[in-house]
Protein backbone atom coordinates (compact mmCIF):
# COMPACT_ATOMS: atom_id res chain seq x y z
CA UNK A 1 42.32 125.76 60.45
CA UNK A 2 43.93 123.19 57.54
CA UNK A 3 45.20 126.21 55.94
CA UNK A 4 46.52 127.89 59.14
CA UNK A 5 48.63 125.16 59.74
CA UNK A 6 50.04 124.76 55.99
CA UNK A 7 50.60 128.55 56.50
CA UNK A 8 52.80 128.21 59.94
CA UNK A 9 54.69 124.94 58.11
CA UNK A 10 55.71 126.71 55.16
CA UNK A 11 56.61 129.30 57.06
CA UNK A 12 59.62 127.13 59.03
CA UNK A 13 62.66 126.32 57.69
CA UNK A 14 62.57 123.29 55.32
CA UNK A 15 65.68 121.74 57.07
CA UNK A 16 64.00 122.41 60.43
CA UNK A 17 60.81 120.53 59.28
CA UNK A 18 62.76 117.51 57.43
CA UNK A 19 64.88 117.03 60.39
CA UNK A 20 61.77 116.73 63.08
CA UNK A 21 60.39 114.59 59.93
CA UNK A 22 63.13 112.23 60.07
CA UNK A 23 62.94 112.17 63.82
CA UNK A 24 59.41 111.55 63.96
CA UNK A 25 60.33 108.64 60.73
CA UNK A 26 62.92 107.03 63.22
CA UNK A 27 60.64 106.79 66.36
CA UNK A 28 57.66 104.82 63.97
CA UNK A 29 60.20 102.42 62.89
CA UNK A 30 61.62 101.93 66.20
CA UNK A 31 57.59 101.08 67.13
CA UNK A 32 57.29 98.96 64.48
CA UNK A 33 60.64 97.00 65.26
CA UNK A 34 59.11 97.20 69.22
CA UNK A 35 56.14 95.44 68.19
CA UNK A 36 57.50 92.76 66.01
CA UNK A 37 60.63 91.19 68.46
CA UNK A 38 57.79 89.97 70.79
CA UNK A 39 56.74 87.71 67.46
CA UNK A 40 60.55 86.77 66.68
CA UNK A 41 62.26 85.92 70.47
CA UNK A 42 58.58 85.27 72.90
CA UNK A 43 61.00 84.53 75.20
CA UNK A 44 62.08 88.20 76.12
CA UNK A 45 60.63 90.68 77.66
CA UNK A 46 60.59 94.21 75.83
CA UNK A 47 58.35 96.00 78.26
CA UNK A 48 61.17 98.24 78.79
CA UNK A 49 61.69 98.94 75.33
CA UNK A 50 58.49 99.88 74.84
CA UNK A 51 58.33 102.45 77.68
CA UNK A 52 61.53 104.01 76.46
CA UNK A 53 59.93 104.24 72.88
CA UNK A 54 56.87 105.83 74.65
CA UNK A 55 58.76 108.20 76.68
CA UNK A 56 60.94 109.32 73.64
CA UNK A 57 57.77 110.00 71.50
CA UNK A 58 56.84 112.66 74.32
CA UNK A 59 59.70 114.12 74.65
CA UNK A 60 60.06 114.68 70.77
CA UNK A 61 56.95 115.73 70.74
CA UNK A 62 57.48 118.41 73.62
CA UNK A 63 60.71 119.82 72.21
CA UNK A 64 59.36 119.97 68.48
CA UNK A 65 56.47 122.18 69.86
CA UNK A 66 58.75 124.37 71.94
CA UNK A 67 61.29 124.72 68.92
CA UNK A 68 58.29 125.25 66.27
CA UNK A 69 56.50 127.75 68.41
CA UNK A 70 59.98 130.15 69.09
CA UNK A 71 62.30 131.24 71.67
CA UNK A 72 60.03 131.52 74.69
CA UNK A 73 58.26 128.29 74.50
CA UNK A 74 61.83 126.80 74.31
CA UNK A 75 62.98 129.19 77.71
CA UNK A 76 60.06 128.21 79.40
CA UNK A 77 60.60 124.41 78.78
CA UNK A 78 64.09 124.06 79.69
CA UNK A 79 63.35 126.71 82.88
CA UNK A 80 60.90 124.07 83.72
CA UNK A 81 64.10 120.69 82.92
CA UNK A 82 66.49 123.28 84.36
CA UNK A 83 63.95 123.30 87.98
CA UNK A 84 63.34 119.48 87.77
CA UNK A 85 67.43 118.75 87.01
CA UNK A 86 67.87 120.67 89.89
CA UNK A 87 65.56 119.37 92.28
CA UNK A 88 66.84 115.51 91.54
CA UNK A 89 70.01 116.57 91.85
CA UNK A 90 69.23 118.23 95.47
CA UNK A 91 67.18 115.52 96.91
CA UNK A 92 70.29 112.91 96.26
CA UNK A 93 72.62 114.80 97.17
CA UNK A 94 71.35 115.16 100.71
CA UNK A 95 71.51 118.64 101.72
CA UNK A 96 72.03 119.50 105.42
CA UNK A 97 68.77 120.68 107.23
CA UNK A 98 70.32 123.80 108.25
CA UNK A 99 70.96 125.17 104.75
CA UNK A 100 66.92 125.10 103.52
CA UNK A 101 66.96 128.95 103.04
CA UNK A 102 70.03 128.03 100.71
CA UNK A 103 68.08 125.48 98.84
CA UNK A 104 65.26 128.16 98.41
CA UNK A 105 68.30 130.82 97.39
CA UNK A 106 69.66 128.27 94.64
CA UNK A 107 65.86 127.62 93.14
CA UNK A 108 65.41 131.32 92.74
CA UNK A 109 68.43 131.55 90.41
CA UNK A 110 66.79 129.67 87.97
CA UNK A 111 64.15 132.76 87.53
CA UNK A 112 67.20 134.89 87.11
CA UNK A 113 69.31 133.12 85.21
CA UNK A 114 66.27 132.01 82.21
CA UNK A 115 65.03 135.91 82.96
CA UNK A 116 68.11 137.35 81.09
CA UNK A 117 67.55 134.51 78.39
CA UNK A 118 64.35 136.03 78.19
CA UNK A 119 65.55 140.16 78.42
CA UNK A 120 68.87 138.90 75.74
CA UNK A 121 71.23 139.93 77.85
CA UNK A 122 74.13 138.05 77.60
CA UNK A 123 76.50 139.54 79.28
CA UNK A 124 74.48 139.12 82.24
CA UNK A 125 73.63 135.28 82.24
CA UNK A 126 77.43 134.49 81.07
CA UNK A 127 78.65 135.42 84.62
CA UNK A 128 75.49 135.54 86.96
CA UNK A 129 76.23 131.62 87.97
CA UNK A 130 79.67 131.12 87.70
CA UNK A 131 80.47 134.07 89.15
CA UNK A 132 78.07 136.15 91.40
CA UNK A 133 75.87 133.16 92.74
CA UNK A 134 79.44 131.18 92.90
CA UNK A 135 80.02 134.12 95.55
CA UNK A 136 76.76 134.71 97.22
CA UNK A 137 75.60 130.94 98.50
CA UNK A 138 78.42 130.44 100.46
CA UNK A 139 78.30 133.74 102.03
CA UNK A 140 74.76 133.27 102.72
CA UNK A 141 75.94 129.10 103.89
CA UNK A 142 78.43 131.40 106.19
CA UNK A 143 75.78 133.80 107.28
CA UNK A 144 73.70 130.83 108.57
CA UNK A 145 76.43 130.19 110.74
CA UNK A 146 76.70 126.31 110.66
CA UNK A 147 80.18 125.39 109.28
CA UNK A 148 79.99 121.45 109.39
CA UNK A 149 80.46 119.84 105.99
CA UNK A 150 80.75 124.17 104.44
CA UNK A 151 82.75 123.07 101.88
CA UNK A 152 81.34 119.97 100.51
CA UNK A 153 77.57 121.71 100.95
CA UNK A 154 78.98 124.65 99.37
CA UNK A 155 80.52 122.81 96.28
CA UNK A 156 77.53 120.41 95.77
CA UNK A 157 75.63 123.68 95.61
CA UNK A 158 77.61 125.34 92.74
CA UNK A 159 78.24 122.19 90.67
CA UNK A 160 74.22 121.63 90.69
CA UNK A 161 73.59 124.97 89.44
CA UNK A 162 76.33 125.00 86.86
CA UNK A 163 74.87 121.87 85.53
CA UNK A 164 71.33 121.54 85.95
CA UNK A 165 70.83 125.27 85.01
CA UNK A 166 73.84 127.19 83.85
CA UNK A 167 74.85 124.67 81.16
CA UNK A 168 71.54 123.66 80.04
CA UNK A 169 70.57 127.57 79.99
CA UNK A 170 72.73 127.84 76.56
CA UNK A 171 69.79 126.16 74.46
CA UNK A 172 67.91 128.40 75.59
CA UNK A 173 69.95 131.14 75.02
CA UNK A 174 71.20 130.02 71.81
CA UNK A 175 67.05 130.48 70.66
CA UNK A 176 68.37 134.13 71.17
CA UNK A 177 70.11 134.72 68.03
CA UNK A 178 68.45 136.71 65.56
CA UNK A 179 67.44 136.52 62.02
CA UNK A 180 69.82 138.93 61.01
CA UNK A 181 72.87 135.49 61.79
CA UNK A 182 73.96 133.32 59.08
CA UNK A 183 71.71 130.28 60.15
CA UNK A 184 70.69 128.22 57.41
CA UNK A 185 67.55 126.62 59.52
CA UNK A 186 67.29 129.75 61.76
CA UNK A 187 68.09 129.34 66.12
CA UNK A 188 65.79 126.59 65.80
CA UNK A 189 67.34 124.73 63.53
CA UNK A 190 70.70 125.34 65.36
CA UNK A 191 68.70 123.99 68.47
CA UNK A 192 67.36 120.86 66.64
CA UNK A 193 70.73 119.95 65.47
CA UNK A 194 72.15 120.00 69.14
CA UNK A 195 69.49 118.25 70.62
CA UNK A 196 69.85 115.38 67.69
CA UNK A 197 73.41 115.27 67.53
CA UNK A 198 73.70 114.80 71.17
CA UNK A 199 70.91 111.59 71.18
CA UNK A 200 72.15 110.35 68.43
CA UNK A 201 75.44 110.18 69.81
CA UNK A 202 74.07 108.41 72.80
CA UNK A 203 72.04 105.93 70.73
CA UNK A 204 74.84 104.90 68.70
CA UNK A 205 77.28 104.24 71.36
CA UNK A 206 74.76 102.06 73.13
CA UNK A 207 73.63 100.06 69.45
CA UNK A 208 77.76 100.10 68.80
CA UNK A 209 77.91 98.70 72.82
CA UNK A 210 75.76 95.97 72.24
CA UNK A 211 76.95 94.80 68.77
CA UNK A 212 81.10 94.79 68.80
CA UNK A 213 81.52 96.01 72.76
CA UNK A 214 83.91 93.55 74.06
CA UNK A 215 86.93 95.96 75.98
CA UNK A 216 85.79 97.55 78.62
CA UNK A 217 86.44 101.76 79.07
CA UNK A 218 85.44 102.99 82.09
CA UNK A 219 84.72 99.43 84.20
CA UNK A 220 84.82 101.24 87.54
CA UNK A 221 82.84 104.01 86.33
CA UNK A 222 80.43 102.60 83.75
CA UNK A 223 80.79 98.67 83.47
CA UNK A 224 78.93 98.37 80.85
CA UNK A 225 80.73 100.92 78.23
CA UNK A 226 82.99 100.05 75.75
CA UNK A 227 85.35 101.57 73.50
CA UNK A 228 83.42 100.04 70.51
CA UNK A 229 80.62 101.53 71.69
CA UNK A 230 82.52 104.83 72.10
CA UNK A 231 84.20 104.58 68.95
CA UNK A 232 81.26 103.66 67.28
CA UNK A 233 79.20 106.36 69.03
CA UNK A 234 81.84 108.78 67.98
CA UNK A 235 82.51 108.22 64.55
CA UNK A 236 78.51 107.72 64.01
CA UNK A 237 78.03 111.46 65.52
CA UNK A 238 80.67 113.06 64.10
CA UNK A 239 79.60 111.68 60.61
CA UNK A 240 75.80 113.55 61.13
CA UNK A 241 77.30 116.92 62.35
CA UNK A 242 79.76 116.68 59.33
CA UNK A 243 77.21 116.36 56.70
CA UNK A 244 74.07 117.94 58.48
CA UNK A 245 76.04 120.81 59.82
CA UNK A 246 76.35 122.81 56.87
CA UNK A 247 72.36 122.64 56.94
CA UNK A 248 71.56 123.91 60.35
CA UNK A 249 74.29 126.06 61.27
CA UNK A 250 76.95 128.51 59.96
CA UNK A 251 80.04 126.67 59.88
CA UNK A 252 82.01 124.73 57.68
CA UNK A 253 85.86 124.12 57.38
CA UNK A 254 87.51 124.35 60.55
CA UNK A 255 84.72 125.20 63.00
CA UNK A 256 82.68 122.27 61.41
CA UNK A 257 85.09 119.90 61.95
CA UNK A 258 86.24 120.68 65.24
CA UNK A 259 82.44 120.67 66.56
CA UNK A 260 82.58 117.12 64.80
CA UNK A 261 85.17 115.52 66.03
CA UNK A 262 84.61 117.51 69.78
CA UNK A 263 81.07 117.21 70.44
CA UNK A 264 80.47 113.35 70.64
CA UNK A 265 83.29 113.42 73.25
CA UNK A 266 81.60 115.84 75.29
CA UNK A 267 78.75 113.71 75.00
CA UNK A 268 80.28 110.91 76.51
CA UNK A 269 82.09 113.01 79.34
CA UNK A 270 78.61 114.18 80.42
CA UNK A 271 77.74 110.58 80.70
CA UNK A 272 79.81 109.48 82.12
CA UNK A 273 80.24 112.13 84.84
CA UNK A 274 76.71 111.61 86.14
CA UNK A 275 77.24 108.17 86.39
CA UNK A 276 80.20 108.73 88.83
CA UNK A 277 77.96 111.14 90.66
CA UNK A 278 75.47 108.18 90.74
CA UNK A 279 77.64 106.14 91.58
CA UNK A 280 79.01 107.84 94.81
CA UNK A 281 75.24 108.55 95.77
CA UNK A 282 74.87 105.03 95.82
CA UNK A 283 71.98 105.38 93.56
CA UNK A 284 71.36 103.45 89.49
CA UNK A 285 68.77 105.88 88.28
CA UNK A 286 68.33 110.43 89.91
CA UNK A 287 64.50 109.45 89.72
CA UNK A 288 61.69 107.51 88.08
CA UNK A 289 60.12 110.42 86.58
CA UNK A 290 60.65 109.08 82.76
CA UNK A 291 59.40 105.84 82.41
CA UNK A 292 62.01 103.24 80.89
CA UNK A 293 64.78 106.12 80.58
CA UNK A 294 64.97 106.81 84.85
CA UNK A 295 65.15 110.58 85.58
CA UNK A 296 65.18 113.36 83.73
CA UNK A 297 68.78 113.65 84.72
CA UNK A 298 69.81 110.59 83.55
CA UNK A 299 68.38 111.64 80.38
CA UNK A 300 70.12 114.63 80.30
CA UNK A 301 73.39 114.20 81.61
CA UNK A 302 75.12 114.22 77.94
CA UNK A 303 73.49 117.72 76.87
CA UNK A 304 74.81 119.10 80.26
CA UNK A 305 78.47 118.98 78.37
CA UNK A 306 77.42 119.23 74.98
CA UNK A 307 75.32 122.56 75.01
CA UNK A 308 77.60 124.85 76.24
CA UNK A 309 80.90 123.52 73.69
CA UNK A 310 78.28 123.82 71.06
CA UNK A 311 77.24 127.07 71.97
CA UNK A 312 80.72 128.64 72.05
CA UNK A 313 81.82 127.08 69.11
CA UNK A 314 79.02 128.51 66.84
CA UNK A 315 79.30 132.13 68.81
CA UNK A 316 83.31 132.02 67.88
CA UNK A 317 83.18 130.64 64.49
CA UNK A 318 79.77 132.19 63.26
CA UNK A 319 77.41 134.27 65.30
CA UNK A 320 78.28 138.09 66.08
CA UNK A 321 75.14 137.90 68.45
CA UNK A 322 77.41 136.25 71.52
């Protein structure tokens, strides 16, 4: 069994294994550091910390399976985020009684949508949602015959979908492209860097919040963002894609350093963008289902933006797959 598992690691791309490595490296620090602030401030209470450290080590742990174990494990996982995005997004949004065949309807697309993930057809997923469901839920709304609130049902129905499944759909899909592409790490190890570049980015704005945030970017929005903590976010991010890049994907030059400087920004416009949604709902966290992080949503919200701008720019600058 030892030596079936030294097979199947050798086997995976050496960048793909030192970057879960590091990942893995930066979680048992961050438990060490949660263990010993109790000792230095008694005072405060890190509960929270520690559930979010908790929380992260399964989700690493779930996406480091699905990205070691190939393309379907990683469809099947984000078809399962993809159902549970949705559904949070759904229940807050406080869908009219009258449109529960819709709600059925939009759940079903998810099937659809991950099935030509699964098939590789991408012709097929790239306008299924944006274009034929965009067309078929509000003739079926219409159908029903109940037009109070149409429009605002209709277009809470369409940006769901377009977020919670459509955009997240392009990890997924990107798990699609071949060995026959120019990646240095293989899909996976385009996958990995997505999924750390986008954290990281979100980590560092916070750490950059808390330790120079003193002007204030978004106060009606987010209060409690920054431009320091964007800034610092930013230049953090675009500094790992930069230098990592080269290691996990195909591009360099121009396509590197426009998904550099490009892709921390998206970051931070998915954030931010769920927490207007949020805020409208009248609502702090879309569930409780992650313990110290809030809903899966709220952990999600910045890979919403980033994997589809990270998806095109790799299919325009270095995969003939897309």
């Amino acid at each position: 069994m030892i030596d079936t598992a030294i097979r199947f690691f050798s086997a995976q791309p050496p960048a793909l294994i030192w970057g879960l490595a590091g990942v893995l490296g930066v979680l048992t620090l961050a438990v060490g550091v949660s263990a010993l602030l109790p000792r230095l401030h008694p005072q405060k209470d890190y509960a929270n910390l520690r559930q979010r450290i908790g929380s992260w080590w399964i989700m690493i742990v779930l996406l480091a399976t699905a990205l070691l174990a190939g393309w379907p494990a990683v469809t099947a996982l984000f078809a399962v985020i993809s159902f549970i995005a949705l559904r949070e997004f759904l229940s807050l949004a406080h869908m009219r009684p009258e449109d529960r065949l819709i709600v059925l309807a939009a759940y079903l697309t998810i099937p659809i949508s991950y099935g030509f993930v699964a098939a590789d057809i991408y012709g097929f997923y790239l306008v299924f949602m944006p274009v034929y469901v965009f067309m078929f839920l509000p003739f079926a709304m219409a159908c029903i015959g109940q037009t109070r609130n149409y429009l605002p049902a209709a277009s809470t129905f369409h940006w769901g979908l377009m977020t919670c499944v459509y955009n997240l759909g392009f990890v997924a899909m990107l798990m699609r492209a071949p060995n026959s592409e120019a990646l240095p790490a293989g899909a996976a190890g385009a996958v990995f860097l997505l999924l750390a570049a986008t954290e990281a980015n979100d980590v560092a704005q916070y750490v950059w919040g808390k330790l120079t945030g003193r002007h204030k970017i978004m106060p009606k929005v987010s209060p409690n963002k920054t431009w320091e903590g964007f800034l610092g976010g930013w230049a953090t991010s675009a500094a790992l894609i930069w230098f990592a890049g080269p290691l996990f994907t195909p591009l360099s030059g121009m396509g590197l350093a426009i998904l550099a400087l490009s892709l921390p920004v998206a970051g931070f416009a998915g954030d931010v963008t769920m927490s207007a949604v949020k805020r409208d709902l009248g609502v702090k966290d879309t569930s409780a289902l992650i313990p110290g992080h809030g809903g899966l949503l709220d952990r999600a919200d910045s890979l919403i933006f980033t994997a589809p701008l990270y998806f095109h720019l790799l299919a325009y600058y270095g995969l003939e797959h897309f």
